[in-house]
PDB file of N, CA and C in Angstrom:
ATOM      1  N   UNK A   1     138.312 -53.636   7.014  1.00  0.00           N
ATOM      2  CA  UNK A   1     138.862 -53.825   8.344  1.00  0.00           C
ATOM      3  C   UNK A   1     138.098 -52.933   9.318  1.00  0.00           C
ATOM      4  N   UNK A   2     137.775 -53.594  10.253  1.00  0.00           N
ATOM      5  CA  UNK A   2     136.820 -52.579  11.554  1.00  0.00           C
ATOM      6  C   UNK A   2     137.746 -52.658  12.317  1.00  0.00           C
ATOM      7  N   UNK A   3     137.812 -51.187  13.119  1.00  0.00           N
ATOM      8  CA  UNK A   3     138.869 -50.516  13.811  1.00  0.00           C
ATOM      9  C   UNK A   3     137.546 -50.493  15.277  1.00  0.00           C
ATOM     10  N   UNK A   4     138.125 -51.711  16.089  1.00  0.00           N
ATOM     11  CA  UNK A   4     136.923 -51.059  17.755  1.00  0.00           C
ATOM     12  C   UNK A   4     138.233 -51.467  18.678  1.00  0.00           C
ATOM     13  N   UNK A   5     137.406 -50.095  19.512  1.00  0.00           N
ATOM     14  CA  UNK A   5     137.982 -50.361  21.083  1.00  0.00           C
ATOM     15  C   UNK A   5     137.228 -50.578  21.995  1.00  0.00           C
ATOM     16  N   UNK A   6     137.699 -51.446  22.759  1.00  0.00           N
ATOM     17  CA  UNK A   6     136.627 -51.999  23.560  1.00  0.00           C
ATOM     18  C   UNK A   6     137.599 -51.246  25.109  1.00  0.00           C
ATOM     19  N   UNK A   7     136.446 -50.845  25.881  1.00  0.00           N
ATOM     20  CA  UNK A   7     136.925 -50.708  27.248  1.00  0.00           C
ATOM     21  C   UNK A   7     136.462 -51.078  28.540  1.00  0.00           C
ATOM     22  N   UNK A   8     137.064 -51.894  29.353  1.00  0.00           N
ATOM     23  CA  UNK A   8     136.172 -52.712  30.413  1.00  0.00           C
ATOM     24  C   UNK A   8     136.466 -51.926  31.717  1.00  0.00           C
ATOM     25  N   UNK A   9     135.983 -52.081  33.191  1.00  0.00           N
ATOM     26  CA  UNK A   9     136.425 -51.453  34.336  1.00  0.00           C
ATOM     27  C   UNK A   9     135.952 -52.688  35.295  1.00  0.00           C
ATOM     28  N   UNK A  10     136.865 -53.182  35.516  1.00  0.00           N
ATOM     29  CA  UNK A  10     136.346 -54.524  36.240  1.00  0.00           C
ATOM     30  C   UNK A  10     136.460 -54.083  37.826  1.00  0.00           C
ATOM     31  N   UNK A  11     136.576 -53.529  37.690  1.00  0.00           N
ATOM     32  CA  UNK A  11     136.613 -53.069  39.712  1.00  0.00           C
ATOM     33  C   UNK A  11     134.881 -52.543  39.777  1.00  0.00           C
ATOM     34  N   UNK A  12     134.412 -51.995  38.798  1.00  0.00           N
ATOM     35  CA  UNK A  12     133.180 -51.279  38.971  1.00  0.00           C
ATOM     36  C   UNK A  12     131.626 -52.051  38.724  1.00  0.00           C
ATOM     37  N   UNK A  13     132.728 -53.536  37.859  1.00  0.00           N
ATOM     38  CA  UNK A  13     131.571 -54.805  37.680  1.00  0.00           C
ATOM     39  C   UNK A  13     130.829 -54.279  36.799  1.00  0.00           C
ATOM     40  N   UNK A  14     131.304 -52.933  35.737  1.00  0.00           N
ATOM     41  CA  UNK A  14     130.718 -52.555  34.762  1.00  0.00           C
ATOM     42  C   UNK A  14     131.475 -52.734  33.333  1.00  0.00           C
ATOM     43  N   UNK A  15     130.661 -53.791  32.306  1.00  0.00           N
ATOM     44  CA  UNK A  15     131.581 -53.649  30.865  1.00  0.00           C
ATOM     45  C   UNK A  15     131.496 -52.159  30.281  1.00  0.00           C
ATOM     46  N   UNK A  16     132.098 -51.709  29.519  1.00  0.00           N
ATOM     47  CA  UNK A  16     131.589 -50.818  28.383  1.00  0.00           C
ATOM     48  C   UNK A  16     132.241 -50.927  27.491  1.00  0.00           C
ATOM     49  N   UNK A  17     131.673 -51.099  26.227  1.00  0.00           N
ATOM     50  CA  UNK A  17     132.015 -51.041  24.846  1.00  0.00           C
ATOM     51  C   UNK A  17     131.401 -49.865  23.808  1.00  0.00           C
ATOM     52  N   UNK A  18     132.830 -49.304  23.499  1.00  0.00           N
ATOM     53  CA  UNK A  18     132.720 -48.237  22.504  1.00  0.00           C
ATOM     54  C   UNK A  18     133.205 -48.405  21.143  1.00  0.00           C
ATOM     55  N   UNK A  19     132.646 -48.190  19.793  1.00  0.00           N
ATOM     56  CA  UNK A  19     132.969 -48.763  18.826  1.00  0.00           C
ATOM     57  C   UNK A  19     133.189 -47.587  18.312  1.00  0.00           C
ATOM     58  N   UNK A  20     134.411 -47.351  17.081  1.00  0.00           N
ATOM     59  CA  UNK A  20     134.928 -46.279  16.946  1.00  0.00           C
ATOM     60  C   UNK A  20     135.937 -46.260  15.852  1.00  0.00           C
ATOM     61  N   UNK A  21     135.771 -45.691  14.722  1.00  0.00           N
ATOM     62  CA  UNK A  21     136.528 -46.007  13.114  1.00  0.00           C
ATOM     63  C   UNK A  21     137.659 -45.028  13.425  1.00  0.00           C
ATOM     64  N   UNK A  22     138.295 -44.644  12.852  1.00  0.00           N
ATOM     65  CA  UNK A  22     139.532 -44.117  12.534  1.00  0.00           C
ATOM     66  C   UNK A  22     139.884 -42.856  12.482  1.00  0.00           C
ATOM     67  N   UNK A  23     138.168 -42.109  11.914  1.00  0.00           N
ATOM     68  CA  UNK A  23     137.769 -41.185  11.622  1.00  0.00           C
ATOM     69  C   UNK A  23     137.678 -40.455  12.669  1.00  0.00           C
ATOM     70  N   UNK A  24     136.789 -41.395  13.724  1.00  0.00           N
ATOM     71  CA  UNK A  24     136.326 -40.821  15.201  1.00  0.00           C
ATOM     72  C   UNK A  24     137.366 -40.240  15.821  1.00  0.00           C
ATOM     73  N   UNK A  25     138.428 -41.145  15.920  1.00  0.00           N
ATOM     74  CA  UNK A  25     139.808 -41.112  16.706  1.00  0.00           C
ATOM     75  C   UNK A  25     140.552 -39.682  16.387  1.00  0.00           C
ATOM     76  N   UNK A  26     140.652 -39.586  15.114  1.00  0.00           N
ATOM     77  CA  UNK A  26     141.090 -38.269  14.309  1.00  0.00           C
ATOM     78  C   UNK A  26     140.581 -37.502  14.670  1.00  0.00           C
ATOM     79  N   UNK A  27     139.113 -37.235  14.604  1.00  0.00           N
ATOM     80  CA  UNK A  27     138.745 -35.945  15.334  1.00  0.00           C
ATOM     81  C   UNK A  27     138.637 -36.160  16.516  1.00  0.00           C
ATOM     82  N   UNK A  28     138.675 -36.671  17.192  1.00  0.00           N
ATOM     83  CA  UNK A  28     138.929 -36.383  18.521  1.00  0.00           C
ATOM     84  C   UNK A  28     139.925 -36.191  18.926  1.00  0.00           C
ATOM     85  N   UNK A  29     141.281 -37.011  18.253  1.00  0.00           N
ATOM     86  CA  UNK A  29     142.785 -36.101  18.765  1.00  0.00           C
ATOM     87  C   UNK A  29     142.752 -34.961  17.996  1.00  0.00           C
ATOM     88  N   UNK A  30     142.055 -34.414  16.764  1.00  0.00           N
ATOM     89  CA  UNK A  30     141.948 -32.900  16.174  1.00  0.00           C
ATOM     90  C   UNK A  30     141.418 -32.053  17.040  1.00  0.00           C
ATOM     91  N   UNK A  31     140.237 -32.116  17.979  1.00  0.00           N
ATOM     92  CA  UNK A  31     139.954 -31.428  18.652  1.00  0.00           C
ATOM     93  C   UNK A  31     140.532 -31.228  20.203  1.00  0.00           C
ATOM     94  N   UNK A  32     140.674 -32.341  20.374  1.00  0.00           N
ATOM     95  CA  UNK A  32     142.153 -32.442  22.060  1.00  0.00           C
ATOM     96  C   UNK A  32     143.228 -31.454  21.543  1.00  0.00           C
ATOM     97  N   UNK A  33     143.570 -31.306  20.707  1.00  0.00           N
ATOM     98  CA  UNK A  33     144.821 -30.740  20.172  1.00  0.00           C
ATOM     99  C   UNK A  33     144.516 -29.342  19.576  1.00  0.00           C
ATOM    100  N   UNK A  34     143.322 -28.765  19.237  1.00  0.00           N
ATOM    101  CA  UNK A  34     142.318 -27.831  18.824  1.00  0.00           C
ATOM    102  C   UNK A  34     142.177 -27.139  20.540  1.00  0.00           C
ATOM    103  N   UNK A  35     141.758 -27.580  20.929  1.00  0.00           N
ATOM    104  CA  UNK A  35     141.011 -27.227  22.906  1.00  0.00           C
ATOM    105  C   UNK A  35     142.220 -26.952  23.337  1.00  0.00           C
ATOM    106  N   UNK A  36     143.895 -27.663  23.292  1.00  0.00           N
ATOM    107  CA  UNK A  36     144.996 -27.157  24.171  1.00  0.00           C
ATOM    108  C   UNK A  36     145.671 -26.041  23.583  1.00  0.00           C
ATOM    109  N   UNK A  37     145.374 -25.589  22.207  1.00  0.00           N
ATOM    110  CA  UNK A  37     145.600 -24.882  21.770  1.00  0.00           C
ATOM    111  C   UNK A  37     145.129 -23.237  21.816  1.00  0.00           C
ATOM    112  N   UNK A  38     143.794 -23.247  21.900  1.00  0.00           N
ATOM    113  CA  UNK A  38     143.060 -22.165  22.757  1.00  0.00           C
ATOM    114  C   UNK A  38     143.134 -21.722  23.684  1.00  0.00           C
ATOM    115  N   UNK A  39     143.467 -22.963  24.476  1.00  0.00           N
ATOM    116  CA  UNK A  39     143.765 -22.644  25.784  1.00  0.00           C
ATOM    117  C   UNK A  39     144.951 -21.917  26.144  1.00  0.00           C
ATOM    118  N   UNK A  40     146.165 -22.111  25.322  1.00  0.00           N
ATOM    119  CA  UNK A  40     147.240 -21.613  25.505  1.00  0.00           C
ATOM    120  C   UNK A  40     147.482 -20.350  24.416  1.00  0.00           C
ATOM    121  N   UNK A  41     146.490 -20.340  23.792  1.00  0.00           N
ATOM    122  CA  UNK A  41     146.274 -18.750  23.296  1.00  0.00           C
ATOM    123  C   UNK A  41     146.017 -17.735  24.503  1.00  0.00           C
ATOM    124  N   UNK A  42     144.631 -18.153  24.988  1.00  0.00           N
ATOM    125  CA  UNK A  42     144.410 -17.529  26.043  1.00  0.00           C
ATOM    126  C   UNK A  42     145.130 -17.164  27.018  1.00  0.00           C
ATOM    127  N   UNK A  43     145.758 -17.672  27.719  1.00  0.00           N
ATOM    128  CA  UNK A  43     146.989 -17.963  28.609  1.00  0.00           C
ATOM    129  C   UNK A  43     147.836 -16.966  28.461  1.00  0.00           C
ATOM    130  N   UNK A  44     148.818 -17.171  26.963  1.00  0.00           N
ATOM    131  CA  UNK A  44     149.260 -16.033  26.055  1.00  0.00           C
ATOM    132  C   UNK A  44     149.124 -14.603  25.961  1.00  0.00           C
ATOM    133  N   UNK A  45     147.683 -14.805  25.608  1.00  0.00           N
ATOM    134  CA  UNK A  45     146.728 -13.263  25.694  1.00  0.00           C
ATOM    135  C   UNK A  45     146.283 -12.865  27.062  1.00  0.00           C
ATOM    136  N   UNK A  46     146.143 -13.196  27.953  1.00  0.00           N
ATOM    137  CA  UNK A  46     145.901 -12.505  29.514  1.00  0.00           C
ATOM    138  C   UNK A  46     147.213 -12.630  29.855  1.00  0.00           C
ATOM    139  N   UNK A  47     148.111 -12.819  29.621  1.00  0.00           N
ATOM    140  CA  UNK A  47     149.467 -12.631  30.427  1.00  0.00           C
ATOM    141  C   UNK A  47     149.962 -11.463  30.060  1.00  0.00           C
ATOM    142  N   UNK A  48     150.111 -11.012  28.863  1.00  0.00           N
ATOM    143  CA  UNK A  48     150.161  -9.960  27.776  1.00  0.00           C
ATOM    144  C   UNK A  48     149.887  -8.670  28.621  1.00  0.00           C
ATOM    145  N   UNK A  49     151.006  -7.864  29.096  1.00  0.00           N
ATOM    146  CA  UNK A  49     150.504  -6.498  29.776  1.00  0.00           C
ATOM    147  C   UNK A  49     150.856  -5.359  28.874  1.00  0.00           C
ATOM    148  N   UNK A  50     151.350  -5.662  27.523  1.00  0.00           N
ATOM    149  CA  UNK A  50     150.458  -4.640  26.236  1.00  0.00           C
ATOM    150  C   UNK A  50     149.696  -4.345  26.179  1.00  0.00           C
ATOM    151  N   UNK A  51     148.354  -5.555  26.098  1.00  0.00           N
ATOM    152  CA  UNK A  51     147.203  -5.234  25.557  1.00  0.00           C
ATOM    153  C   UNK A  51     146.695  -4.308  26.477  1.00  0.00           C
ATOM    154  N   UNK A  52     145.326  -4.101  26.056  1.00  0.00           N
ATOM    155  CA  UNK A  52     144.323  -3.345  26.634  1.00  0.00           C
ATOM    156  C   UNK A  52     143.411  -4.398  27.367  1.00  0.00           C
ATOM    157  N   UNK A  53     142.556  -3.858  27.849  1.00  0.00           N
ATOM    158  CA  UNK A  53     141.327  -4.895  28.486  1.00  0.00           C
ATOM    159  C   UNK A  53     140.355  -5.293  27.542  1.00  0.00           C
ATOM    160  N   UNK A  54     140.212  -4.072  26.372  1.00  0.00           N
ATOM    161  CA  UNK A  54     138.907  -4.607  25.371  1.00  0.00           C
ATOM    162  C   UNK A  54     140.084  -5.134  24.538  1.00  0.00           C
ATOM    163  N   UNK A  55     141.232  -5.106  23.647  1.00  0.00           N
ATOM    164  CA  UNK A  55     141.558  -5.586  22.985  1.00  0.00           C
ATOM    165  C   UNK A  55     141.842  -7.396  23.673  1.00  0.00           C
ATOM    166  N   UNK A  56     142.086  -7.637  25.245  1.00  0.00           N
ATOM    167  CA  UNK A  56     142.220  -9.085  25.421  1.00  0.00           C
ATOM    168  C   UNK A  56     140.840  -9.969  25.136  1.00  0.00           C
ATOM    169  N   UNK A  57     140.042  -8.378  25.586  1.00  0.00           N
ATOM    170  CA  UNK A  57     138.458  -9.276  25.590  1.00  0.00           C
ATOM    171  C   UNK A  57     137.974  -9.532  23.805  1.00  0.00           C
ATOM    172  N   UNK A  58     138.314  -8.478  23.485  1.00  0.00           N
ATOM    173  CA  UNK A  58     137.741  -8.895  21.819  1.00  0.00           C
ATOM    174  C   UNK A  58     138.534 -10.245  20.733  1.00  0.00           C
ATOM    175  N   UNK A  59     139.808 -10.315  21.321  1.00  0.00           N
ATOM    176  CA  UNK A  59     140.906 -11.421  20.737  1.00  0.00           C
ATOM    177  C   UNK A  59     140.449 -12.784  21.279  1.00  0.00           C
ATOM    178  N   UNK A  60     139.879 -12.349  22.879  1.00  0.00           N
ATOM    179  CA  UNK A  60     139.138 -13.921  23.140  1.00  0.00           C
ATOM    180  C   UNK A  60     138.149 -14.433  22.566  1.00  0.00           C
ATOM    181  N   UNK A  61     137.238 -13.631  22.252  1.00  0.00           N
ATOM    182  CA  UNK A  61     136.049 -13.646  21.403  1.00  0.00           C
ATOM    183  C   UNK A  61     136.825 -14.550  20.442  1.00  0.00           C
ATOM    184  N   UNK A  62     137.364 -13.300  19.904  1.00  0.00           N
ATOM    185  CA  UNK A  62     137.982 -14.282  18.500  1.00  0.00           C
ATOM    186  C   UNK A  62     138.402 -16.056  18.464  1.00  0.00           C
ATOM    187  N   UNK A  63     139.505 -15.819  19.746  1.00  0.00           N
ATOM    188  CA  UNK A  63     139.760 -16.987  20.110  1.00  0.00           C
ATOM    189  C   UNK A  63     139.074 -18.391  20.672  1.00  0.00           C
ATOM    190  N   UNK A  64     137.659 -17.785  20.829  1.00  0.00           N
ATOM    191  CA  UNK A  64     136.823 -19.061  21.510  1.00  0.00           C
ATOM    192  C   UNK A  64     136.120 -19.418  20.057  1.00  0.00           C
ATOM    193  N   UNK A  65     135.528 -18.452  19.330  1.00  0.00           N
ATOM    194  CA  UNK A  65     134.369 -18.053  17.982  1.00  0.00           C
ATOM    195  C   UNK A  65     134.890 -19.020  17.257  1.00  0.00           C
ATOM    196  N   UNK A  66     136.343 -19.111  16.926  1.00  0.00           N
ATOM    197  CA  UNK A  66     137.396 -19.489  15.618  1.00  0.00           C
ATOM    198  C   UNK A  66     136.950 -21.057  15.616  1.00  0.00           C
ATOM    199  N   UNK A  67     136.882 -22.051  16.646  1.00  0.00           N
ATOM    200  CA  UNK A  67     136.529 -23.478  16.375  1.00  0.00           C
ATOM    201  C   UNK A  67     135.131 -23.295  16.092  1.00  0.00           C
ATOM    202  N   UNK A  68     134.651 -22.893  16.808  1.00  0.00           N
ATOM    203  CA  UNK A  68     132.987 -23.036  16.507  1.00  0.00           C
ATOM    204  C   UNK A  68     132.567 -22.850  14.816  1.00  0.00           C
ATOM    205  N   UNK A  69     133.179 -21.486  14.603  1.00  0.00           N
ATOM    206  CA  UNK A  69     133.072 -21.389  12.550  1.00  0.00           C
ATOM    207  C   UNK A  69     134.005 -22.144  12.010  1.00  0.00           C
ATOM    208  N   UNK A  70     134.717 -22.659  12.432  1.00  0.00           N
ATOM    209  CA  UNK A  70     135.449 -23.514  11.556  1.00  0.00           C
ATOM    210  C   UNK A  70     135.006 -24.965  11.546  1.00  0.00           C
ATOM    211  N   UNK A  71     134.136 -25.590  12.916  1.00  0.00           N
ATOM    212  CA  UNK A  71     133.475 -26.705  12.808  1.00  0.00           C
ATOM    213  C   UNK A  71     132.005 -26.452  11.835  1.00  0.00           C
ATOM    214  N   UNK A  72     131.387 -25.417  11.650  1.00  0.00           N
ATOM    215  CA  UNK A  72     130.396 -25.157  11.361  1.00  0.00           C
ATOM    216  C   UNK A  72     130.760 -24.951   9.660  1.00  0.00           C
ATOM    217  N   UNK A  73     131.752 -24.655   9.074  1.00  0.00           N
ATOM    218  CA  UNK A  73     132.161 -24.620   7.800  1.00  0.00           C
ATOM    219  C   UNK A  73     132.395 -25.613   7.811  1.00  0.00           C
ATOM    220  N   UNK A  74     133.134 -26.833   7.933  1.00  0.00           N
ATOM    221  CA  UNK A  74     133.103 -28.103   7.896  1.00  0.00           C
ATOM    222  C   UNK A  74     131.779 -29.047   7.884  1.00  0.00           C
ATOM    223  N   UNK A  75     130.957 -28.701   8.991  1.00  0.00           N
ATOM    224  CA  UNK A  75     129.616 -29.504   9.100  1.00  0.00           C
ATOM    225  C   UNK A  75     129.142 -28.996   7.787  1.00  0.00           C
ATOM    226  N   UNK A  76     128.964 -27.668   7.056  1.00  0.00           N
ATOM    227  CA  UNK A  76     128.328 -27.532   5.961  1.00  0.00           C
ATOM    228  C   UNK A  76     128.742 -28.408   4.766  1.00  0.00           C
ATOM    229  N   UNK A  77     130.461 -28.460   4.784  1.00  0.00           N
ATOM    230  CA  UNK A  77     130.471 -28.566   3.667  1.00  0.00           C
ATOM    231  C   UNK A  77     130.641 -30.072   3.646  1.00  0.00           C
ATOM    232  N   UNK A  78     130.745 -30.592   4.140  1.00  0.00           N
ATOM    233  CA  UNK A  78     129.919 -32.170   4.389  1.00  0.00           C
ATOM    234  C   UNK A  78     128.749 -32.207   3.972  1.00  0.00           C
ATOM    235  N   UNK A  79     127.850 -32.122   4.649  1.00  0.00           N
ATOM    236  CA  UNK A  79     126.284 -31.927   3.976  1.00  0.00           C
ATOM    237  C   UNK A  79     126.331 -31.696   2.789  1.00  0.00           C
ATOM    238  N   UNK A  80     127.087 -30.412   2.090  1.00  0.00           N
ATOM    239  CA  UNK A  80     126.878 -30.317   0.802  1.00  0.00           C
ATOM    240  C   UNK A  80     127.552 -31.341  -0.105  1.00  0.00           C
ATOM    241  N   UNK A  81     128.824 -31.489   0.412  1.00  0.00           N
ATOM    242  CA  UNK A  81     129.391 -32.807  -0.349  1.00  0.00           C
ATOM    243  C   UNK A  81     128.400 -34.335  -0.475  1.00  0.00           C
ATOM    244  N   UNK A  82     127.672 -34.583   1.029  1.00  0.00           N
ATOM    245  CA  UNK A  82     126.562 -35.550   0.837  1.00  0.00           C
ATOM    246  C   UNK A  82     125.752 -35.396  -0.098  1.00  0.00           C
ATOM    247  N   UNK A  83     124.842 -34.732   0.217  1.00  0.00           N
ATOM    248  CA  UNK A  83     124.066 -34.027  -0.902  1.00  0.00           C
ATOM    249  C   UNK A  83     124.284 -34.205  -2.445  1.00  0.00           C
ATOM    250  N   UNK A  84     125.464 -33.760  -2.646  1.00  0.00           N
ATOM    251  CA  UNK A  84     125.719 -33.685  -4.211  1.00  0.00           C
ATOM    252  C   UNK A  84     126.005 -34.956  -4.392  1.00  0.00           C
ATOM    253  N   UNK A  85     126.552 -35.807  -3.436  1.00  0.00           N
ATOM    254  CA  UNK A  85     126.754 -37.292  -3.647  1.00  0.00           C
ATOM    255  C   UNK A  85     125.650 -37.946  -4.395  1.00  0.00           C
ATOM    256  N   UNK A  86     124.904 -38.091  -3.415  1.00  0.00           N
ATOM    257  CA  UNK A  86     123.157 -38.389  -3.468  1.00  0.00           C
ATOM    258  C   UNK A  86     122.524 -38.220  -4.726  1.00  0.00           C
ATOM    259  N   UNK A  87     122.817 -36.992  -4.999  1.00  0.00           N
ATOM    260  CA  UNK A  87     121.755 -36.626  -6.560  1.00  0.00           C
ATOM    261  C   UNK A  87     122.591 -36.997  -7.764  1.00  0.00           C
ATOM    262  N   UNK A  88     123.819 -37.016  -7.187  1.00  0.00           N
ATOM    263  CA  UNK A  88     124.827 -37.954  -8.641  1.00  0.00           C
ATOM    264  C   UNK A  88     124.306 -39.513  -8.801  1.00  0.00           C
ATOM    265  N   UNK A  89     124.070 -40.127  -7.705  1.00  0.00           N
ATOM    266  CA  UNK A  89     123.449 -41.036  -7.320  1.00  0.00           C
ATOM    267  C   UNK A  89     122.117 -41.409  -8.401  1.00  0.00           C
ATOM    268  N   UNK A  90     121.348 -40.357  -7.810  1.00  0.00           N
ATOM    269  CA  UNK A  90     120.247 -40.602  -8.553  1.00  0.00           C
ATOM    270  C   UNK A  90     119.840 -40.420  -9.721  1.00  0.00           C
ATOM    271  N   UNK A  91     120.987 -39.855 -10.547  1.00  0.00           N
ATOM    272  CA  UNK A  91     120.826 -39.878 -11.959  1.00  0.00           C
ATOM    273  C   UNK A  91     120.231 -38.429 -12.311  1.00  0.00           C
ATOM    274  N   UNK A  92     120.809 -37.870 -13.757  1.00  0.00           N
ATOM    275  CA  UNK A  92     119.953 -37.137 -14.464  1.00  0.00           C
ATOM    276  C   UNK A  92     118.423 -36.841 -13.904  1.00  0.00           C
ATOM    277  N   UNK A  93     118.161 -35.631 -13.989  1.00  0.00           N
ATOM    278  CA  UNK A  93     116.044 -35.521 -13.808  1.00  0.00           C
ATOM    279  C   UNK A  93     115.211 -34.776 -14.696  1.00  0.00           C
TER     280      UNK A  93
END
């Protein structure tokens, strides 16, 4: 079964079609939902008149850093999961 959405703008006399599995959709509401979440860390953490100034600044760090290594542990371990796919694939050497 192919999963597309098609989207038109007829006032602009422009079609556009975007094709897009299931998968796509998922991460993209994972990351919409990832992005409002930071955001309202942040929010959180500068409202905060506990903290310090380096402790808001070093927690943001944290707080911006945290998707980036966590997409980047993911992108790896994809690759590696491909990878090992591949050479199962190709048999004994």
């Amino acid at each position: 079964m192919e999963f597309v959405t098609k989207l038109s703008a007829e006032n602009s006399g422009a079609f556009t079609v975007v094709d897009s599995s299931p998968s796509h959709v998922l991460v993209l509401a994972a990351s919409a939902v990832l992005l409002a979440l930071t955001i309202t860390v942040l929010i959180v953490l500068w409202r905060d008149r506990d903290r310090t100034l380096l402790e808001k600044t070093v927690w943001s760090v944290i707080a911006l850093l945290f998707p980036v290594i966590g997409a980047a542990v993911v992108g790896v371990a994809l690759l590696w999961h491909r990878a090992r796919d591949a050479k199962r694939r190709r048999g004994p050497s």
